[in-house]
Every structure is written in structure tokens, then in C-alpha cells.
N, C-alpha and C. Protein backbone atom coordinates (compact mmCIF):
# COMPACT_ATOMS: atom_id res chain seq x y z
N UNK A 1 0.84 -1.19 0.00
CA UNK A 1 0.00 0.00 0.00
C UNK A 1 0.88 1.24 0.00
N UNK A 2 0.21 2.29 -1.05
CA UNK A 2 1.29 3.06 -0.62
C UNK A 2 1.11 3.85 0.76
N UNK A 3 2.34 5.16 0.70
CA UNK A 3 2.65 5.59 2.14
C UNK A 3 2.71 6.90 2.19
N UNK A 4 2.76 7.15 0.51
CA UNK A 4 2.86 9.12 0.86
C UNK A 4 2.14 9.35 -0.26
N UNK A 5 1.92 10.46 -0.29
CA UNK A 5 0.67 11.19 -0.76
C UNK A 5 1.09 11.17 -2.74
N UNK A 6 2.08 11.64 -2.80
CA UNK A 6 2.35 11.15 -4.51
C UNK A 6 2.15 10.07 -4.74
N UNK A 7 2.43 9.02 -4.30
CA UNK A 7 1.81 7.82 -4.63
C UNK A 7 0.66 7.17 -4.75
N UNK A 8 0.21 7.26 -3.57
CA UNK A 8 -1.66 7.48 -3.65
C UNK A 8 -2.14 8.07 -4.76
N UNK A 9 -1.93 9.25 -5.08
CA UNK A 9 -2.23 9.88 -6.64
C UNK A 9 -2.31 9.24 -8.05
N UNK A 10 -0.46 9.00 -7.75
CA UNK A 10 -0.27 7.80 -8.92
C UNK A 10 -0.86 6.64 -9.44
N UNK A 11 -1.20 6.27 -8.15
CA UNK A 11 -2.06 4.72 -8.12
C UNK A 11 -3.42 5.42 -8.92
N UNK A 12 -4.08 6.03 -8.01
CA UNK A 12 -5.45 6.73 -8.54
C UNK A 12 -5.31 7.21 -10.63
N UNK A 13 -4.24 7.84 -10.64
CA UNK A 13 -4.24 7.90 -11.92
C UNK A 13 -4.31 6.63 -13.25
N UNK A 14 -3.16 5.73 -12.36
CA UNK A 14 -2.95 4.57 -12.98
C UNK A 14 -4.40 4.01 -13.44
N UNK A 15 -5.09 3.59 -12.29
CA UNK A 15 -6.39 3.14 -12.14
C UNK A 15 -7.33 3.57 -13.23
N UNK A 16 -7.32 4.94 -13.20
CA UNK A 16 -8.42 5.90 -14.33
C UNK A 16 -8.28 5.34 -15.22
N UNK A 17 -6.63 5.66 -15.90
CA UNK A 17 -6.01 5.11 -17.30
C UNK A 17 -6.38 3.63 -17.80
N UNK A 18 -6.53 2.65 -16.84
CA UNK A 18 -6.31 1.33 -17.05
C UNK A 18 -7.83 1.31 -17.57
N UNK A 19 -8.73 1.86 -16.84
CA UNK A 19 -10.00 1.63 -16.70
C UNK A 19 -10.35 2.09 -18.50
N UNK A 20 -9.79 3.59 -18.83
CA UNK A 20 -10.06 4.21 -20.14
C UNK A 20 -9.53 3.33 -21.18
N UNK A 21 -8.81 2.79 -20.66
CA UNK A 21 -7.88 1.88 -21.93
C UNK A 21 -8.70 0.96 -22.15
N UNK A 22 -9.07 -0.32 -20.86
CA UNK A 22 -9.91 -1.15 -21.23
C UNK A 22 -11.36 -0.93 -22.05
N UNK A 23 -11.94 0.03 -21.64
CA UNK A 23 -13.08 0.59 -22.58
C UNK A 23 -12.41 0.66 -24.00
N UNK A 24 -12.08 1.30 -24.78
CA UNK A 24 -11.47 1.64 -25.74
C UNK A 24 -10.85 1.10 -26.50
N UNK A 25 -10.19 -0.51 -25.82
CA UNK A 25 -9.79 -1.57 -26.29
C UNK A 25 -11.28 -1.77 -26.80
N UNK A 26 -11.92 -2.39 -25.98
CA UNK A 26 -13.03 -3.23 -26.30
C UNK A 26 -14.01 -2.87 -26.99
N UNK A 27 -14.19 -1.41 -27.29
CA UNK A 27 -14.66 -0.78 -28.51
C UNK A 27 -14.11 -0.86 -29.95
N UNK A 28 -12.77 -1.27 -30.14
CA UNK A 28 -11.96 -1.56 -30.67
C UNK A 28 -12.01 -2.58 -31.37
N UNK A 29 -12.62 -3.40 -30.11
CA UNK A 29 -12.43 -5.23 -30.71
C UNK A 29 -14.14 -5.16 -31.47
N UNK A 30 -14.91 -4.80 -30.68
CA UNK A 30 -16.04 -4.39 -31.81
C UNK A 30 -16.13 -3.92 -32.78
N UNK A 31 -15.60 -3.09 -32.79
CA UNK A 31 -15.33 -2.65 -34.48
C UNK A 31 -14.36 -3.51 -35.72
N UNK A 32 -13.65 -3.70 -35.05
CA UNK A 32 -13.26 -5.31 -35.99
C UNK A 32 -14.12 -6.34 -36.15
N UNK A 33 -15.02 -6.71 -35.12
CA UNK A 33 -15.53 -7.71 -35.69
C UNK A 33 -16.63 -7.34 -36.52
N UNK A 34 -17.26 -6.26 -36.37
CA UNK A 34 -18.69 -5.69 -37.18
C UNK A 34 -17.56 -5.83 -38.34
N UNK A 35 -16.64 -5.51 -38.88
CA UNK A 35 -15.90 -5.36 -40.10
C UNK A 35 -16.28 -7.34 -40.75
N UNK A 36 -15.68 -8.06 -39.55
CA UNK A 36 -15.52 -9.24 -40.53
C UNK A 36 -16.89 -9.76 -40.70
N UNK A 37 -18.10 -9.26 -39.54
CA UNK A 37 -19.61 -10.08 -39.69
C UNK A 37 -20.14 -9.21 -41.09
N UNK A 38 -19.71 -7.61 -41.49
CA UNK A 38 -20.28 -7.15 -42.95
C UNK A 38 -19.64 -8.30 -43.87
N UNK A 39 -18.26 -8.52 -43.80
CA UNK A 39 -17.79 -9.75 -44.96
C UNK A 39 -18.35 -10.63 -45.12
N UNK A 40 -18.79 -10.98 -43.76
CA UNK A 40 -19.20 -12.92 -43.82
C UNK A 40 -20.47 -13.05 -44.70
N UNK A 41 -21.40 -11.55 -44.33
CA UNK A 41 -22.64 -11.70 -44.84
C UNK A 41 -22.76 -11.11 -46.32
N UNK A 42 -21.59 -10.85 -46.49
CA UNK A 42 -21.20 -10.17 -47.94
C UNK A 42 -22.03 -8.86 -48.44
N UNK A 43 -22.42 -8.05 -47.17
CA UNK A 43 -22.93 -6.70 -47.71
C UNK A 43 -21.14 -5.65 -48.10
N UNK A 44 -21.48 -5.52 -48.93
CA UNK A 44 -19.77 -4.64 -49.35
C UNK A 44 -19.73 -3.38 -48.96
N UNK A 45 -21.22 -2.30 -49.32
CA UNK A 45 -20.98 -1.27 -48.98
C UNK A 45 -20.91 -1.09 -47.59
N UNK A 46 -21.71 -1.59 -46.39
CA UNK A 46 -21.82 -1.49 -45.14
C UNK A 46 -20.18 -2.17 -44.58
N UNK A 47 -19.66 -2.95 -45.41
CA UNK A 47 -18.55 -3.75 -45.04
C UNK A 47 -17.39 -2.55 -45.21
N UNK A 48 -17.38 -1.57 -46.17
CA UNK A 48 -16.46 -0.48 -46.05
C UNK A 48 -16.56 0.42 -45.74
N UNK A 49 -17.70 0.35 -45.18
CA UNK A 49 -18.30 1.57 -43.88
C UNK A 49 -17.78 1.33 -42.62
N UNK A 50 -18.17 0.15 -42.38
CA UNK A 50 -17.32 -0.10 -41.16
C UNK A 50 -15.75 -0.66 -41.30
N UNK A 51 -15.56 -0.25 -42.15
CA UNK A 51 -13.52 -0.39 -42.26
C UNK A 51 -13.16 0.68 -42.15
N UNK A 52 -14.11 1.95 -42.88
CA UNK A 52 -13.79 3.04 -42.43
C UNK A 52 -13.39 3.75 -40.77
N UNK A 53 -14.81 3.14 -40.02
CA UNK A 53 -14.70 3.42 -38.78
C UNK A 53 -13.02 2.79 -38.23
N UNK A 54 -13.04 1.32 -38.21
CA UNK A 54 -12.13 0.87 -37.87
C UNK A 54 -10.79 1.60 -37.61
N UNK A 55 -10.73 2.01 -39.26
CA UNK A 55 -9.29 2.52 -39.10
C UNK A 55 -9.30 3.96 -38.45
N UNK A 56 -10.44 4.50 -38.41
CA UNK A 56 -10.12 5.49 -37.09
C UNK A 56 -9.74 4.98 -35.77
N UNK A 57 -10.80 3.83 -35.18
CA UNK A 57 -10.36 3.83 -34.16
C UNK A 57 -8.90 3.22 -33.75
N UNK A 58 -8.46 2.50 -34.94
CA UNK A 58 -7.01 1.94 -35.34
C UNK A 58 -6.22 3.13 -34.84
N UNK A 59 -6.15 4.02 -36.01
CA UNK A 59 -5.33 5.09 -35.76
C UNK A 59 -5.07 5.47 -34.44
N UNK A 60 -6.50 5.48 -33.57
CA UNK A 60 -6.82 6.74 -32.63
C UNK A 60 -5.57 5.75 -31.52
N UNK A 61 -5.98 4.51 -31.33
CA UNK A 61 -5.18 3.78 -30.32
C UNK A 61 -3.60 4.27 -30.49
N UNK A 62 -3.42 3.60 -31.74
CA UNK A 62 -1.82 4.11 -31.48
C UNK A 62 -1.65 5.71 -31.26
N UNK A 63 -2.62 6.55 -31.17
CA UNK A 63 -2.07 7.65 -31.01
C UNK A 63 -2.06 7.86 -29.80
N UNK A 64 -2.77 7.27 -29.20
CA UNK A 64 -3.27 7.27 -27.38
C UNK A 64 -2.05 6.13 -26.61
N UNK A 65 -1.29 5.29 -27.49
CA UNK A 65 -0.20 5.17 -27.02
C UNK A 65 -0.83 3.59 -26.48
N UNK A 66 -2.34 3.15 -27.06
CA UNK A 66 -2.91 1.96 -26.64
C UNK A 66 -2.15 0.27 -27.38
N UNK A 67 -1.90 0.80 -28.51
CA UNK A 67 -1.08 -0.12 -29.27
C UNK A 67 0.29 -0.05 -30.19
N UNK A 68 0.72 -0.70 -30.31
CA UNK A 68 1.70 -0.42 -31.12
C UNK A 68 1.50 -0.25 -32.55
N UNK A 69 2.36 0.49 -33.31
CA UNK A 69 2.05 0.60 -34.86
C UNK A 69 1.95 -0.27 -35.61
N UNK A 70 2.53 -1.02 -35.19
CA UNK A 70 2.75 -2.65 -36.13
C UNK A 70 1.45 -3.35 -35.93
N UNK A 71 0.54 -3.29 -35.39
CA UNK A 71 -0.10 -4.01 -34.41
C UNK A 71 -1.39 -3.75 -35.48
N UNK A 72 -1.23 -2.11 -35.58
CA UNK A 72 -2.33 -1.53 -36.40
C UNK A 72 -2.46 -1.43 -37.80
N UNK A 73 -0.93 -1.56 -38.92
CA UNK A 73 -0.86 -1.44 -39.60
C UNK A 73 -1.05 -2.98 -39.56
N UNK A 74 -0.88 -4.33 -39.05
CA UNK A 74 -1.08 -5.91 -39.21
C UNK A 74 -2.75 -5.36 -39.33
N UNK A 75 -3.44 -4.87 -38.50
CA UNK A 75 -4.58 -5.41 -38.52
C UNK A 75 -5.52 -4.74 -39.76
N UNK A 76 -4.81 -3.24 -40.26
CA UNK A 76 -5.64 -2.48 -40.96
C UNK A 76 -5.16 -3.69 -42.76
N UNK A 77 -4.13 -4.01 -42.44
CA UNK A 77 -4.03 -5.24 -43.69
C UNK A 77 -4.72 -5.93 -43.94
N UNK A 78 -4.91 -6.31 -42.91
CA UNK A 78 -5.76 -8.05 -42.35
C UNK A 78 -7.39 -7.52 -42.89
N UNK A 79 -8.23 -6.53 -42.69
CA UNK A 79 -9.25 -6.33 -42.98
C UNK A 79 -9.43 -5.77 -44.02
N UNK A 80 -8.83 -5.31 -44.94
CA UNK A 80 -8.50 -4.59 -46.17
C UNK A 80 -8.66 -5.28 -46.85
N UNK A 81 -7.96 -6.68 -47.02
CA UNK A 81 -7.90 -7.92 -47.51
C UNK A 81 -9.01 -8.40 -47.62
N UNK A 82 -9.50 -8.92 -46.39
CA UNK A 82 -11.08 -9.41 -46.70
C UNK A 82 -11.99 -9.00 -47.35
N UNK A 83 -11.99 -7.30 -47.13
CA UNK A 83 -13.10 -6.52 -47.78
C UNK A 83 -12.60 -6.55 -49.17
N UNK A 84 -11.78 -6.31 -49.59
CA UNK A 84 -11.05 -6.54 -51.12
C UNK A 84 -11.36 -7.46 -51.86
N UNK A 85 -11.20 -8.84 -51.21
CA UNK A 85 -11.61 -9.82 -52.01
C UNK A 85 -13.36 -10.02 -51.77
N UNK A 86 -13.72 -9.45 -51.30
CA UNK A 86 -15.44 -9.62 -51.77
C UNK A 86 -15.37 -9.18 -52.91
């Protein structure tokens, strides 16, 4: 536990952050999958509607320092692909 007052803070901040991240992840992971359920069902235009979104929220993570670049540029491939070959 901590013992002095900057720390207590820290913790409290930590906490916020972890909490914002996890949201934001998991908004994240929704939006990828609405990407691959437009493929599966083979609507195209709604399928690059929501690739659109995606790669915002793609972007937005690595800018928020949530993922790494590689991570985003693997995944903005990975769905590009699918929607492509419809």
C-alpha cells in the first residue's frame, strides 16, 4: 500500500487510465468484428463503412499510445484484404 501522498495519486491515476484503456480496447475489438460479420454476410458497402470506422479507431489507439504501430498497420491489412476480395 502506498505511504505518501504522490503515490496514492499515482495509483489513482494509474487506475483511471487502465479503466479508459480497457473501454477503448473493447470498442476496438467491436469494431473489428462488425468489419468481418459485414464480410461474412457479404454486404460490401456497409462492409467499407465499417472499415472506415475501424481505421479510425485503429489510428486513434496508437495515437493514445494503446497499441503499437505494427499491431495496427497488421490489422488495418488483415481487414482490407477481406473486404477486397469480396
Amino acid at each position: 500500500m502506498a505511504n505518501n501522498k504522490q503515490q496514492i495519486k499515482r495509483n489513482a491515476q494509474n487506475e483511471k487510465r487502465r479503466l479508459a484503456n480497457a473501454s477503448f480496447k473493447s470498442s476496438l475489438k467491436t469494431a473489428l468484428k462488425t468489419v468481418e460479420v459485414e464480410v461474412k454476410n457479404g454486404n460490401k458497402e456497409k462492409a467499407i463503412e465499417a472499415l472506415n470506422f475501424a481505421y479510425k479507431k485503429i489510428d486513434k489507439s496508437v495515437a493514445k499510445g494503446i497499441h503499437h504501430k505494427n499491431y495496427a498497420n497488421n490489422q488495418k491489412s488483415r481487414l482490407s484484404n477481406k473486404v477486397n476480395a469480396m
